[in-house]
C-alpha atoms as a PDB file:
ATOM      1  CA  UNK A   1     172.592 -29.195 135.934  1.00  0.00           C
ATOM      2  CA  UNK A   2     174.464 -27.729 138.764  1.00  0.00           C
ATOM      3  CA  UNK A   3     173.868 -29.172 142.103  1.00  0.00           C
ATOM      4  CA  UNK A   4     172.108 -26.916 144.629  1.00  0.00           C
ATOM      5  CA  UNK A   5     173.429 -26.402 147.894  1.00  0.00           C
ATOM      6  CA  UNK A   6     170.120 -27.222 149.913  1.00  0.00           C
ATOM      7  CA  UNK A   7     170.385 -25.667 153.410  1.00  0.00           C
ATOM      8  CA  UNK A   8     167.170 -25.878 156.341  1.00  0.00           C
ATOM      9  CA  UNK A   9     165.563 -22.728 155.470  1.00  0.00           C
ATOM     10  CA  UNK A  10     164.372 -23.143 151.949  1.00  0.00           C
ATOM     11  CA  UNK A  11     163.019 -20.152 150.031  1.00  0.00           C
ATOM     12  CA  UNK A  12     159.512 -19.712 149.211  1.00  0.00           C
ATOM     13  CA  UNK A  13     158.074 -19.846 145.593  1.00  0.00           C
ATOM     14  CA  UNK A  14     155.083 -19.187 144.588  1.00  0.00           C
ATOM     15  CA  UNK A  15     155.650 -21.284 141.106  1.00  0.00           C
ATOM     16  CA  UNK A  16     153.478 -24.621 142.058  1.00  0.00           C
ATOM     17  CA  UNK A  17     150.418 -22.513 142.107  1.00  0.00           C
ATOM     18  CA  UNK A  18     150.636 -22.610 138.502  1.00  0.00           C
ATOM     19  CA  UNK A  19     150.959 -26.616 137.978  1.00  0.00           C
ATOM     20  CA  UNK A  20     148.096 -28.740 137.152  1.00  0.00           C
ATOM     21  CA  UNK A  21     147.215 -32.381 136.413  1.00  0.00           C
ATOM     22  CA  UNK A  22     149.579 -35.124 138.116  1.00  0.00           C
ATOM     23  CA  UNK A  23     151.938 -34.530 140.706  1.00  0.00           C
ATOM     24  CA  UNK A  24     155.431 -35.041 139.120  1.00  0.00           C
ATOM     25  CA  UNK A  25     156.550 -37.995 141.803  1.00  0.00           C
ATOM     26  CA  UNK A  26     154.443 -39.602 144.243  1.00  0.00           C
ATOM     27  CA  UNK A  27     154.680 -37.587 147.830  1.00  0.00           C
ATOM     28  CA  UNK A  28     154.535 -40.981 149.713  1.00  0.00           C
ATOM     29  CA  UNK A  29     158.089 -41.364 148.247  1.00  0.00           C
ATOM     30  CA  UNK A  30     160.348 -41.800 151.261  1.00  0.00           C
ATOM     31  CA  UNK A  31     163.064 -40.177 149.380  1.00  0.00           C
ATOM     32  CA  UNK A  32     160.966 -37.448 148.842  1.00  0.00           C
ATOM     33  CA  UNK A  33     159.492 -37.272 152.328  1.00  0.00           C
ATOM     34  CA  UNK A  34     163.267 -37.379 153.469  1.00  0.00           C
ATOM     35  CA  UNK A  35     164.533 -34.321 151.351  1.00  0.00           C
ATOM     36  CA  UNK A  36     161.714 -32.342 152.193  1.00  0.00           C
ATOM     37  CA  UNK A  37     162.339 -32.331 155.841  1.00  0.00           C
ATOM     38  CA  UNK A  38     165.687 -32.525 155.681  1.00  0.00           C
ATOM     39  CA  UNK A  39     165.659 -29.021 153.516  1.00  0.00           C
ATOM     40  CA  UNK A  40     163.064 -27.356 155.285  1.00  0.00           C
ATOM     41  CA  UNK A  41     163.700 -26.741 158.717  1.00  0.00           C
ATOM     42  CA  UNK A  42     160.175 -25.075 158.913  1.00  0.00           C
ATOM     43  CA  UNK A  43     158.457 -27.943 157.777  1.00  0.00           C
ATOM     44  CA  UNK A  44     160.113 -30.338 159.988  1.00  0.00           C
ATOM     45  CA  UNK A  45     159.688 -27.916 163.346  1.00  0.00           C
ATOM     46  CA  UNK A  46     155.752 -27.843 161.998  1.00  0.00           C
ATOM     47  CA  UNK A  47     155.233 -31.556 161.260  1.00  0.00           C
ATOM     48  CA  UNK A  48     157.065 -32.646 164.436  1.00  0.00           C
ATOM     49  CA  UNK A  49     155.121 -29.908 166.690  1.00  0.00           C
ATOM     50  CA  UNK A  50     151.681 -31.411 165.084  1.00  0.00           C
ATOM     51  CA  UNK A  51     152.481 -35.172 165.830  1.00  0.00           C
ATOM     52  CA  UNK A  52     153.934 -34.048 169.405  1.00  0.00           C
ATOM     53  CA  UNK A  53     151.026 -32.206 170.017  1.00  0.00           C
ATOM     54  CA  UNK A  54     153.236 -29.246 170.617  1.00  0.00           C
ATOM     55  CA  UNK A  55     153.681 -25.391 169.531  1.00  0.00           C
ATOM     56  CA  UNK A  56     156.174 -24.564 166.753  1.00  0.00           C
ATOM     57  CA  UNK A  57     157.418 -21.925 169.449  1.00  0.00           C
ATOM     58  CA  UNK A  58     158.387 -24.855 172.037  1.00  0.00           C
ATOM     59  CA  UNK A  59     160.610 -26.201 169.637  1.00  0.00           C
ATOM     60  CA  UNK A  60     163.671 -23.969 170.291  1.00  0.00           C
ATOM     61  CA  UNK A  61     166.583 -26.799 168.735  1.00  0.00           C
ATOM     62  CA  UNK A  62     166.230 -28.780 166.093  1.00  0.00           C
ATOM     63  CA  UNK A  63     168.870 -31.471 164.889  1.00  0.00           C
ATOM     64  CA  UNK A  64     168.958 -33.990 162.263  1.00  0.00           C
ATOM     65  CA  UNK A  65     171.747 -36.480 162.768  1.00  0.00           C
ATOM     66  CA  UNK A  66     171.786 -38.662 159.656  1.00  0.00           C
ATOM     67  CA  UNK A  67     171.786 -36.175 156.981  1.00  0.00           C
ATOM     68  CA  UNK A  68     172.197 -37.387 153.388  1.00  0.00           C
ATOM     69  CA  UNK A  69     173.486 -34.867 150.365  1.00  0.00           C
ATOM     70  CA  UNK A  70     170.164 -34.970 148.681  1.00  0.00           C
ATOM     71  CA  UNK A  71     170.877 -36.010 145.188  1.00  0.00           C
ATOM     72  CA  UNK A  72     172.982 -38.690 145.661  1.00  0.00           C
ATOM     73  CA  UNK A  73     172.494 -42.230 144.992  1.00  0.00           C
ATOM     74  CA  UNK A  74     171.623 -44.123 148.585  1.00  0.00           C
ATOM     75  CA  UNK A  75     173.471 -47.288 149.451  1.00  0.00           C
ATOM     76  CA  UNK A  76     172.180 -50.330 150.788  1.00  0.00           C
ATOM     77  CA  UNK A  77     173.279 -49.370 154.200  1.00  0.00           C
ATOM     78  CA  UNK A  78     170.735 -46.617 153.863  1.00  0.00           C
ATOM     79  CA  UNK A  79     168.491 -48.261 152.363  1.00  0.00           C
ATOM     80  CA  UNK A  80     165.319 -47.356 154.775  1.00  0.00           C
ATOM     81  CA  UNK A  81     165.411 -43.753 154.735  1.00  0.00           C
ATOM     82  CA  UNK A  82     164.375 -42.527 158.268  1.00  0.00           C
ATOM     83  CA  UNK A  83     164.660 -38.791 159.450  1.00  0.00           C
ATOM     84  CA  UNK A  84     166.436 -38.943 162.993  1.00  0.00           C
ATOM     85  CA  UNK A  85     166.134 -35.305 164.790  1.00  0.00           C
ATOM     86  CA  UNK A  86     167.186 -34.961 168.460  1.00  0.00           C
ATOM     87  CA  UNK A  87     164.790 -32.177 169.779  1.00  0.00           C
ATOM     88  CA  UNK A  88     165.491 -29.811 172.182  1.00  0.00           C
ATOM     89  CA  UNK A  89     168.483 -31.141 173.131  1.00  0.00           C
ATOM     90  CA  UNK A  90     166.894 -33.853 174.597  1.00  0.00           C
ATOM     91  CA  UNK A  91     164.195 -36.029 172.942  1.00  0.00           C
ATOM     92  CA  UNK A  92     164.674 -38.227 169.757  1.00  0.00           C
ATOM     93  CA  UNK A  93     162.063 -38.267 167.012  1.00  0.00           C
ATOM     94  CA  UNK A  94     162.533 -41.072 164.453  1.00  0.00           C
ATOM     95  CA  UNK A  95     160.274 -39.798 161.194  1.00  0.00           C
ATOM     96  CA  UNK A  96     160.057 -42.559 158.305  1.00  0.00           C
ATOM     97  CA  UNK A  97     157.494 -42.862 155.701  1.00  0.00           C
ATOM     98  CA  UNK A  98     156.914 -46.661 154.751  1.00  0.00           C
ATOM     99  CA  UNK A  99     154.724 -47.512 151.417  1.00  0.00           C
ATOM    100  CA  UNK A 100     154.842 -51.627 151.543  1.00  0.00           C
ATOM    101  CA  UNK A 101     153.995 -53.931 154.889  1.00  0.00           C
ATOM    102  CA  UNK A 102     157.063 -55.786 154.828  1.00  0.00           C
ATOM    103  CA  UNK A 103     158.273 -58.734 157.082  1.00  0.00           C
ATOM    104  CA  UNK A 104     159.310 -57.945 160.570  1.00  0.00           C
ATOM    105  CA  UNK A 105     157.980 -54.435 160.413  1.00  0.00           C
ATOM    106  CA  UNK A 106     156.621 -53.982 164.141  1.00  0.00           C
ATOM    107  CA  UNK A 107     160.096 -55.839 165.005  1.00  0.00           C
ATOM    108  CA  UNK A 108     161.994 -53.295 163.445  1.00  0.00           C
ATOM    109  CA  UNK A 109     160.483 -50.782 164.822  1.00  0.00           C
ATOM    110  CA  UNK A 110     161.401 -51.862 168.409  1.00  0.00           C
ATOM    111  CA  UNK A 111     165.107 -52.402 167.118  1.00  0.00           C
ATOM    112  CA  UNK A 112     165.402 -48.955 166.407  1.00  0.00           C
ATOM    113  CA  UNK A 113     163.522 -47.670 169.212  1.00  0.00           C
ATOM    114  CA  UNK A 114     165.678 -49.824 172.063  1.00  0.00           C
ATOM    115  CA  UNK A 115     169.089 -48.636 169.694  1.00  0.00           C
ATOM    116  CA  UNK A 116     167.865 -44.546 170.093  1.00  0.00           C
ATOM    117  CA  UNK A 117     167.342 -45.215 174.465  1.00  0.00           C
ATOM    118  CA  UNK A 118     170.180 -46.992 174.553  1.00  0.00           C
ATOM    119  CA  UNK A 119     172.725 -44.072 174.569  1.00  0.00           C
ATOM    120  CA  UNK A 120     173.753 -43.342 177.764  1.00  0.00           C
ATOM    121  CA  UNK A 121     177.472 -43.065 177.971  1.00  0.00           C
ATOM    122  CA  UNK A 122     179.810 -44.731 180.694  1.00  0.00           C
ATOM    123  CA  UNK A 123     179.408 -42.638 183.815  1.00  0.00           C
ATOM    124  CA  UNK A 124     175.710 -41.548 183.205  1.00  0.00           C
ATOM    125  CA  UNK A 125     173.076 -41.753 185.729  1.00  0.00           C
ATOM    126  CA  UNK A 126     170.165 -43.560 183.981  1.00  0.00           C
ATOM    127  CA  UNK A 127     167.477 -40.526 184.669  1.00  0.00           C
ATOM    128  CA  UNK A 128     169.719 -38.578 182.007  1.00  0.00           C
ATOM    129  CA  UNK A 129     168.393 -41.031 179.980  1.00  0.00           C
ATOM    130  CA  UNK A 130     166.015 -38.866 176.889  1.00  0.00           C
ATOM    131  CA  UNK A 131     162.844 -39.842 175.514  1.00  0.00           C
ATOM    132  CA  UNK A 132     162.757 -41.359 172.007  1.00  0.00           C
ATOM    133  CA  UNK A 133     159.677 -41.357 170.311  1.00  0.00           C
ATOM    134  CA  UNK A 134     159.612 -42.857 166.564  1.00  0.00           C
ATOM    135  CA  UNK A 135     156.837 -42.645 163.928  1.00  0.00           C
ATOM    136  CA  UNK A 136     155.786 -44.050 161.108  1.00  0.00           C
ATOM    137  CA  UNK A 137     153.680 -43.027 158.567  1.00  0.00           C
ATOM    138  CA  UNK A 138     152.501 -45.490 156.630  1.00  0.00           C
ATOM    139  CA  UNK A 139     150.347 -46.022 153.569  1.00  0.00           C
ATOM    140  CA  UNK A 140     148.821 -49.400 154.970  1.00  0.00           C
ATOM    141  CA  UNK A 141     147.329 -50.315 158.220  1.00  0.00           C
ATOM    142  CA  UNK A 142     149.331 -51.768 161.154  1.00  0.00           C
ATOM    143  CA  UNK A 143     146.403 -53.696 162.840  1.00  0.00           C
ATOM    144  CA  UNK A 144     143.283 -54.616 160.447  1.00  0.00           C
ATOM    145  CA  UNK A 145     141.106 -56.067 162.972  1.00  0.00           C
ATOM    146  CA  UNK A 146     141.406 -52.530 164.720  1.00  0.00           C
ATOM    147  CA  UNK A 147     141.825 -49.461 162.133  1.00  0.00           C
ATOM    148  CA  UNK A 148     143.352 -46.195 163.484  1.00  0.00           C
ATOM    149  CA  UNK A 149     144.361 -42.997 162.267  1.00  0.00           C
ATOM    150  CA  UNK A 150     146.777 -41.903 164.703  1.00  0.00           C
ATOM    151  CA  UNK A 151     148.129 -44.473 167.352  1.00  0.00           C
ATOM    152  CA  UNK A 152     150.679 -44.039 169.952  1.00  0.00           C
ATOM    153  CA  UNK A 153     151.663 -47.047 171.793  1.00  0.00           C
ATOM    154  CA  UNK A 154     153.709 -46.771 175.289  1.00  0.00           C
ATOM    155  CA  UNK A 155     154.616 -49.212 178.109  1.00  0.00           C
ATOM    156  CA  UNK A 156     151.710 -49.871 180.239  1.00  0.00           C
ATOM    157  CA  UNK A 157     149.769 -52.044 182.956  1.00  0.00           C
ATOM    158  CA  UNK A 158     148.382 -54.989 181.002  1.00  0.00           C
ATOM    159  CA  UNK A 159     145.651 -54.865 183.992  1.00  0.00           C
ATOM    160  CA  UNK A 160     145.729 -51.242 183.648  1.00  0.00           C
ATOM    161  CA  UNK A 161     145.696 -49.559 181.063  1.00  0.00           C
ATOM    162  CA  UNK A 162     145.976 -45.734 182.679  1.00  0.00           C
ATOM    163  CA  UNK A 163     149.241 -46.761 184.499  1.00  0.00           C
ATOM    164  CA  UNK A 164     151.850 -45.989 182.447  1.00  0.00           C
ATOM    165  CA  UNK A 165     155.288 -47.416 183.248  1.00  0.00           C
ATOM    166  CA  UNK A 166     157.290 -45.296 181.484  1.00  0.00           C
ATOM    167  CA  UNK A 167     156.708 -42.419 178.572  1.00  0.00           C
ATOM    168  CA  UNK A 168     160.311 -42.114 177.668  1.00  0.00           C
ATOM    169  CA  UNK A 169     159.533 -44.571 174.961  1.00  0.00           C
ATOM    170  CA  UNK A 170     156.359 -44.129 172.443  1.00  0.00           C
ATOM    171  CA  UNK A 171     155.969 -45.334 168.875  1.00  0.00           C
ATOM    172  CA  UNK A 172     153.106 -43.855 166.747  1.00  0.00           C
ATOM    173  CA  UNK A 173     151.599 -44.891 163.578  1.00  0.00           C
ATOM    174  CA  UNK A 174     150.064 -42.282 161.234  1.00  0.00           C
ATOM    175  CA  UNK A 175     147.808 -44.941 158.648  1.00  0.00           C
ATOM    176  CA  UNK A 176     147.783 -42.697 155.408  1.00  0.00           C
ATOM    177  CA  UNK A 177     144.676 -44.816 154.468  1.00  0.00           C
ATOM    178  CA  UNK A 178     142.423 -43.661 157.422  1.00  0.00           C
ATOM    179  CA  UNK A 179     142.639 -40.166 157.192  1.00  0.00           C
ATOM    180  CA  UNK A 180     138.782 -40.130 157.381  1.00  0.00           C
ATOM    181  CA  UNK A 181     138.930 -41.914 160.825  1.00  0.00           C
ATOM    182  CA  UNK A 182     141.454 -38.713 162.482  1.00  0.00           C
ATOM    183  CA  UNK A 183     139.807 -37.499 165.827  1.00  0.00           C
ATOM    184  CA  UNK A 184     138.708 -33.880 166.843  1.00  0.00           C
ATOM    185  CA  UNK A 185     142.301 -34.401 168.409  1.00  0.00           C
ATOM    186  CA  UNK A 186     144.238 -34.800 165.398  1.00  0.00           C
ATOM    187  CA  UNK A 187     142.450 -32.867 163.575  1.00  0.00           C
ATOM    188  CA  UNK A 188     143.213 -29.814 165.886  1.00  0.00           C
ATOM    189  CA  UNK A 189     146.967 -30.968 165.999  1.00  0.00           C
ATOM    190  CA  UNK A 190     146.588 -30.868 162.222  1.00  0.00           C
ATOM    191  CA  UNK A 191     148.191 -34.122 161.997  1.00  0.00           C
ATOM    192  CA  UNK A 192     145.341 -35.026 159.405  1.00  0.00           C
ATOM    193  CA  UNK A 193     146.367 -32.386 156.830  1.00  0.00           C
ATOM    194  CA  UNK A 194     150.034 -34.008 157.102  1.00  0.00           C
ATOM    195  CA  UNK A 195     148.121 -37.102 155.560  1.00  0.00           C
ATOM    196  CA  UNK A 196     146.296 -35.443 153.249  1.00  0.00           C
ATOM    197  CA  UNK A 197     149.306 -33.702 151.713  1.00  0.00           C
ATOM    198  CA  UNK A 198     151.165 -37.062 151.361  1.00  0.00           C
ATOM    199  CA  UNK A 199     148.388 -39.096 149.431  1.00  0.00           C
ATOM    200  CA  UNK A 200     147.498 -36.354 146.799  1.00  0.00           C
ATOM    201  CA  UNK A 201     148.278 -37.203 143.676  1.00  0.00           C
ATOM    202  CA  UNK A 202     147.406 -34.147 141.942  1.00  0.00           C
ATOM    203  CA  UNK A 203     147.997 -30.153 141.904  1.00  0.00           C
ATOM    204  CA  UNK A 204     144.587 -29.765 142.648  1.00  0.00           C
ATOM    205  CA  UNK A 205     144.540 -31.869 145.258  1.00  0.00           C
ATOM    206  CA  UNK A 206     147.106 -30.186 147.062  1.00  0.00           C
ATOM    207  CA  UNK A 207     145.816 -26.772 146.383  1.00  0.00           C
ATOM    208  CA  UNK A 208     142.792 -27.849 147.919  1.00  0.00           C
ATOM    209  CA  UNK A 209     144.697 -28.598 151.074  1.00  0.00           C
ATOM    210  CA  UNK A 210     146.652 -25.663 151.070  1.00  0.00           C
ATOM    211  CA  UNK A 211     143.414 -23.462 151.693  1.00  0.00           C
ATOM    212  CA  UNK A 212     143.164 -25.319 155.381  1.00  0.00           C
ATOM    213  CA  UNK A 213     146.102 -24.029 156.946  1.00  0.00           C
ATOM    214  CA  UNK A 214     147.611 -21.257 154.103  1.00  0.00           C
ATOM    215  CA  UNK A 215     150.784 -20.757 156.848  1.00  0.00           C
ATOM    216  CA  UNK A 216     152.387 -24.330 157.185  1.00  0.00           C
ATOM    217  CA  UNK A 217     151.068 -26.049 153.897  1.00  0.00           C
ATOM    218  CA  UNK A 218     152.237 -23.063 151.701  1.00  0.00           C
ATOM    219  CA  UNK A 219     155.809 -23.459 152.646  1.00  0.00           C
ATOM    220  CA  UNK A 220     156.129 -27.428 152.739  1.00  0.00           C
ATOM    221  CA  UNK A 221     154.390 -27.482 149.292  1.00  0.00           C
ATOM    222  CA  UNK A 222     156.761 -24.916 147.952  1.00  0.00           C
ATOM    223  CA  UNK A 223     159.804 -27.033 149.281  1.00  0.00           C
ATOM    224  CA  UNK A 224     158.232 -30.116 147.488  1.00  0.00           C
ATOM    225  CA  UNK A 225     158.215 -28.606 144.068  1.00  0.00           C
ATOM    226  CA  UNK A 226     161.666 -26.740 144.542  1.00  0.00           C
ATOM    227  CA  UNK A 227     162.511 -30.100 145.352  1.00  0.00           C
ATOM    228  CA  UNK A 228     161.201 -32.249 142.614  1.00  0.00           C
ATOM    229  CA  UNK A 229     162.470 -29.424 139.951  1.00  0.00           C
ATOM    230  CA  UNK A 230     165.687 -30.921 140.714  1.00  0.00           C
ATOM    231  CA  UNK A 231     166.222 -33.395 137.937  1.00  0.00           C
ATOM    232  CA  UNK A 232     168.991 -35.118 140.061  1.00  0.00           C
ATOM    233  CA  UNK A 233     166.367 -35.436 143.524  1.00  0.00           C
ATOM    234  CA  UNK A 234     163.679 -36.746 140.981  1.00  0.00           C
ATOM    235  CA  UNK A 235     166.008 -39.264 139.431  1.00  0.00           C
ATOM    236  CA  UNK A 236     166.740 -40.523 143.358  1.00  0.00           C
ATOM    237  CA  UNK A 237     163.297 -41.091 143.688  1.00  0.00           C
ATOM    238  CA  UNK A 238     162.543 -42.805 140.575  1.00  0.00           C
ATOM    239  CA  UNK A 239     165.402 -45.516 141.589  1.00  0.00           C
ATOM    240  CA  UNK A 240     163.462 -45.876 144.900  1.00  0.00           C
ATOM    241  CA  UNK A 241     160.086 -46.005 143.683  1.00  0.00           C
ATOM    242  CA  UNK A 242     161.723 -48.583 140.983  1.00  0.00           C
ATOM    243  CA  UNK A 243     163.154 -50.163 143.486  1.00  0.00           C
ATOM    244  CA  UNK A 244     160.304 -50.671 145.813  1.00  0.00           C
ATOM    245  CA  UNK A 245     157.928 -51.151 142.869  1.00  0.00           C
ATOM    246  CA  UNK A 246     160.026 -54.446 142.506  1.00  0.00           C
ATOM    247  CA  UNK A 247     160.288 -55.512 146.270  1.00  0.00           C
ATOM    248  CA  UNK A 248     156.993 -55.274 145.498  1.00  0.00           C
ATOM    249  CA  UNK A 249     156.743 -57.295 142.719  1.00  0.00           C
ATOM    250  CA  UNK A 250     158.850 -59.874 144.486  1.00  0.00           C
ATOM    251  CA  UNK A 251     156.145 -59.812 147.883  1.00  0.00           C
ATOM    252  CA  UNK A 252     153.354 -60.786 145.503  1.00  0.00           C
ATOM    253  CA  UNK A 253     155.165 -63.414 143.757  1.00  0.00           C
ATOM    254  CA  UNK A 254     156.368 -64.929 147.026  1.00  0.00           C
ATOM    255  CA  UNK A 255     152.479 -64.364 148.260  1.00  0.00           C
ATOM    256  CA  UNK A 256     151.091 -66.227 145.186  1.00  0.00           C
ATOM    257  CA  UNK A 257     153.739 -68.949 145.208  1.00  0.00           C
ATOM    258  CA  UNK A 258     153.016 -69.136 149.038  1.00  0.00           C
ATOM    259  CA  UNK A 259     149.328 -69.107 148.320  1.00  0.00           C
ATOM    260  CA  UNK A 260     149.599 -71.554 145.469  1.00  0.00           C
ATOM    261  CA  UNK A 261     151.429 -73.953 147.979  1.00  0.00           C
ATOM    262  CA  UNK A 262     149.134 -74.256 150.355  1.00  0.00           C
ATOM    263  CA  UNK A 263     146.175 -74.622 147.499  1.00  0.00           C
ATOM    264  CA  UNK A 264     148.210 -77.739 146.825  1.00  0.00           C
ATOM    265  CA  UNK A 265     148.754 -78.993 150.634  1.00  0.00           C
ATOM    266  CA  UNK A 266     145.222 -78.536 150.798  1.00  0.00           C
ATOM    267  CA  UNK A 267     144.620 -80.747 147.869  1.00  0.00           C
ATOM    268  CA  UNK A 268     147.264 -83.426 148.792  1.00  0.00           C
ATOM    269  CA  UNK A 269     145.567 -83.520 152.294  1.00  0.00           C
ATOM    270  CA  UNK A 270     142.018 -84.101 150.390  1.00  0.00           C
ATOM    271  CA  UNK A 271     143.458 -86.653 148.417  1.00  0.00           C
ATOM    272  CA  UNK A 272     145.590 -88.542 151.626  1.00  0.00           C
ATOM    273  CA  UNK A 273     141.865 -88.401 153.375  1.00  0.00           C
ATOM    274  CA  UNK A 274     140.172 -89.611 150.467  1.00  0.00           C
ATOM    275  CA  UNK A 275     142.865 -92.471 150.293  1.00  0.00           C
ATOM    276  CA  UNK A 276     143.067 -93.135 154.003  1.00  0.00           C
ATOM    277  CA  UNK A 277     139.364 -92.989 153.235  1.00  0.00           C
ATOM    278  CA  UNK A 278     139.558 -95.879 150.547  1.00  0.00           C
ATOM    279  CA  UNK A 279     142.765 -97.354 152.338  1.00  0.00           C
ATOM    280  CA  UNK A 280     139.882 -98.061 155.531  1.00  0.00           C
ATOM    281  CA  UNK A 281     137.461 -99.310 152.907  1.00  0.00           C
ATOM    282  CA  UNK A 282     139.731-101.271 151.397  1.00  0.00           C
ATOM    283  CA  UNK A 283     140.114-102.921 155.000  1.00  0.00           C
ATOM    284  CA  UNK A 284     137.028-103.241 155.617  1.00  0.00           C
ATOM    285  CA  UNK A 285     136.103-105.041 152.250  1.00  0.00           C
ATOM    286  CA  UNK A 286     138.883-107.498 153.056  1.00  0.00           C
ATOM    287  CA  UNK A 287     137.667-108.160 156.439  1.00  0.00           C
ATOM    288  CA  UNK A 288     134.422-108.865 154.670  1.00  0.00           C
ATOM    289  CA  UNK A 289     135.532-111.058 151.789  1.00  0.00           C
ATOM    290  CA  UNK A 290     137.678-112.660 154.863  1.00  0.00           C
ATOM    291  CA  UNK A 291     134.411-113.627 156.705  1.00  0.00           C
ATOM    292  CA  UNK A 292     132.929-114.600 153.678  1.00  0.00           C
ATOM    293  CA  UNK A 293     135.645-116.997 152.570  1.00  0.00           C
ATOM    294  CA  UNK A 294     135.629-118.776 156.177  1.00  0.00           C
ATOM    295  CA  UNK A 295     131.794-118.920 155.337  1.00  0.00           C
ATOM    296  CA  UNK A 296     132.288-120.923 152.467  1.00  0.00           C
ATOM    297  CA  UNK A 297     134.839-122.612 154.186  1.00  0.00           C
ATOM    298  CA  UNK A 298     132.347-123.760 156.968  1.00  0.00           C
ATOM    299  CA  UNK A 299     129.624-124.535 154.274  1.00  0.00           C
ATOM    300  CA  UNK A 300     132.192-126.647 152.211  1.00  0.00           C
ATOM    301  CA  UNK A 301     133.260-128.554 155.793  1.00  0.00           C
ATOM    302  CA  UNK A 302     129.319-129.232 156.426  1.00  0.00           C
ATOM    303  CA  UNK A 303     129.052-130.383 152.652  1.00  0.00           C
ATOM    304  CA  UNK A 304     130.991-132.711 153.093  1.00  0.00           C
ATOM    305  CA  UNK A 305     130.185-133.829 156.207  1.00  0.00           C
ATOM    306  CA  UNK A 306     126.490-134.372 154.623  1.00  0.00           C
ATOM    307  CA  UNK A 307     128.253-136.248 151.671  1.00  0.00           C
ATOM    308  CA  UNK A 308     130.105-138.262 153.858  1.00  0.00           C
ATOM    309  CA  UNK A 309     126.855-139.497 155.725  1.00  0.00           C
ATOM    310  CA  UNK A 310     124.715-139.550 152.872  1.00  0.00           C
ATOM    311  CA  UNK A 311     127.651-142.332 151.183  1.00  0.00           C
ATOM    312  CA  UNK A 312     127.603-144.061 154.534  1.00  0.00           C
ATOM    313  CA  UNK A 313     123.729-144.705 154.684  1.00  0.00           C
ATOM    314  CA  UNK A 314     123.812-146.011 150.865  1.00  0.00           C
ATOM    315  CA  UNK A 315     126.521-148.109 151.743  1.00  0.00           C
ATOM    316  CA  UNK A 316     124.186-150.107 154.904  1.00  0.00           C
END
């Protein structure tokens, strides 16, 4: 199959209205979520306007700087497949989709953010310096012991919440699997029909969403099966899914080895307190049998004492 030459203003077609039953690839695919914005200028200006809280008309430049040719394999240098658009000129917007929690997520996230601010060349007055706002969406939550749709995080006043220090640098956190705790907020931003989109797992499912905004969904759903006709894009994502499908695989062995482990600390402590346990009855038997012992000592002295005097009175 020839490869297509996939620029940012995709056509339409109307030829997923037609599909049924399961969705060809998963849409939380970050391969997948990384062609379709990459492709579909549209689609990006919409989704970014949404999770900005911003009109499609304020966006007047849009620039992705790590483009990829869509179709080809992905090395392990770019192996986490963010979208990186500078906006306006101005602001970076860091887009990723991430499936599995892995170590040193919230870690990473601040690498990348500090890296994006810090790109002020020689000579440049630090004011100059842009916003950078990166966000995740992410098919797990970030914080179980306090669930969130939507979060933005910023630098603050620990006393203070209010008194922000600086907005230049905000990292947000879409949970795919609390769509049904979105706000009046994002659901006027739309934000929660993003989500939606990206955990349906059939046609229906998606035509269903389609119907709630007919202008933006129309068009990104279109560029998603354009996209995934492309037997060379859907072999990309396979390998991904494959290959987080086994990072995966490797998570929950390390989790069940770790899990095992401490099953069996657990034990050995039970069985070192059960024989410090015995070790201190063991001591205090001994200390008893020791008593004992000097009793019978002391009874055998005053035996023989009585023996002794007894033999001595017979003898007179």
């Amino acid at each position: 199959m020839a490869r297509k030459n996939y620029k940012h203003e995709m056509a339409y077609s109307d030829g997923w209205k037609k599909e049924t039953g399961e969705l060809p690839v998963t849409m939380t695919s970050d391969y997948l979520f990384r062609a379709l914005l990459q492709a579909d200028e549209k689609t990006l200006k919409a989704m970014v306007a949404s999770l900005l809280h911003m009109r499609v008309s304020d966006i007047t430049d849009i620039l992705i700087t790590n483009p990829i040719v869509l179709g080809d394999a992905i090395d392990e240098k770019e192996f986490h497949l963010d979208v990186r658009v500078v906006l306006n000129g101005s602001m970076e917007v860091n887009l990723e989709m991430q499936v599995i929690k892995k170590p040193g997520f919230i870690d990473r996230t601040l690498l990348y953010v500090c890296r994006a601010f810090d790109q002020l060349s020689h000579g440049e007055d630090y004011v100059d310096a842009g916003s950078v706002v990166h966000i995740w969406f992410t098919d797990f939550t970030v914080f179980p012991e306090m669930p969130e749709f939507y979060s933005t995080y910023k630098l603050i006043n620990e006393k203070d919440v209010k008194k922000v220090y600086s907005d230049k640098i905000r990292i947000s956190h879409v949970d795919l699997t609390s769509v049904g705790l979105a706000t009046d907020e994002d659901k006027r931003y739309g934000i929660d029909l993003w989500a939606q989109m990206f955990k349906c797992r059939t046609w229906e499912e998606i035509k269903m969403v389609a119907e709630k905004n007919h202008d933006v969904m129309d068009q990104a759903i279109s560029s998603v099966w354009l996209l995934t006709e492309d037997e060379q894009i859907r072999e990309q994502i396979r390998r991904r899914t494959a290959a987080e499908h086994e990072y995966q695989r490797m998570v929950d062995r390390i989790s069940e080895l770790e899990e095992r482990n401490a099953s069996l600390e657990e034990r050995n402590a039970g069985l070192e307190e059960r024989n410090a346990s015995l070790v201190e009855r063991n001591a205090g038997l001994e200390e008893k049998n020791s008593r004992l012992e000097e009793r019978n000592t002391n009874l055998a002295m005053e035996n023989a004492t009585l023996k002794n005097e007894l033999a001595g009175g017979k003898d007179q």
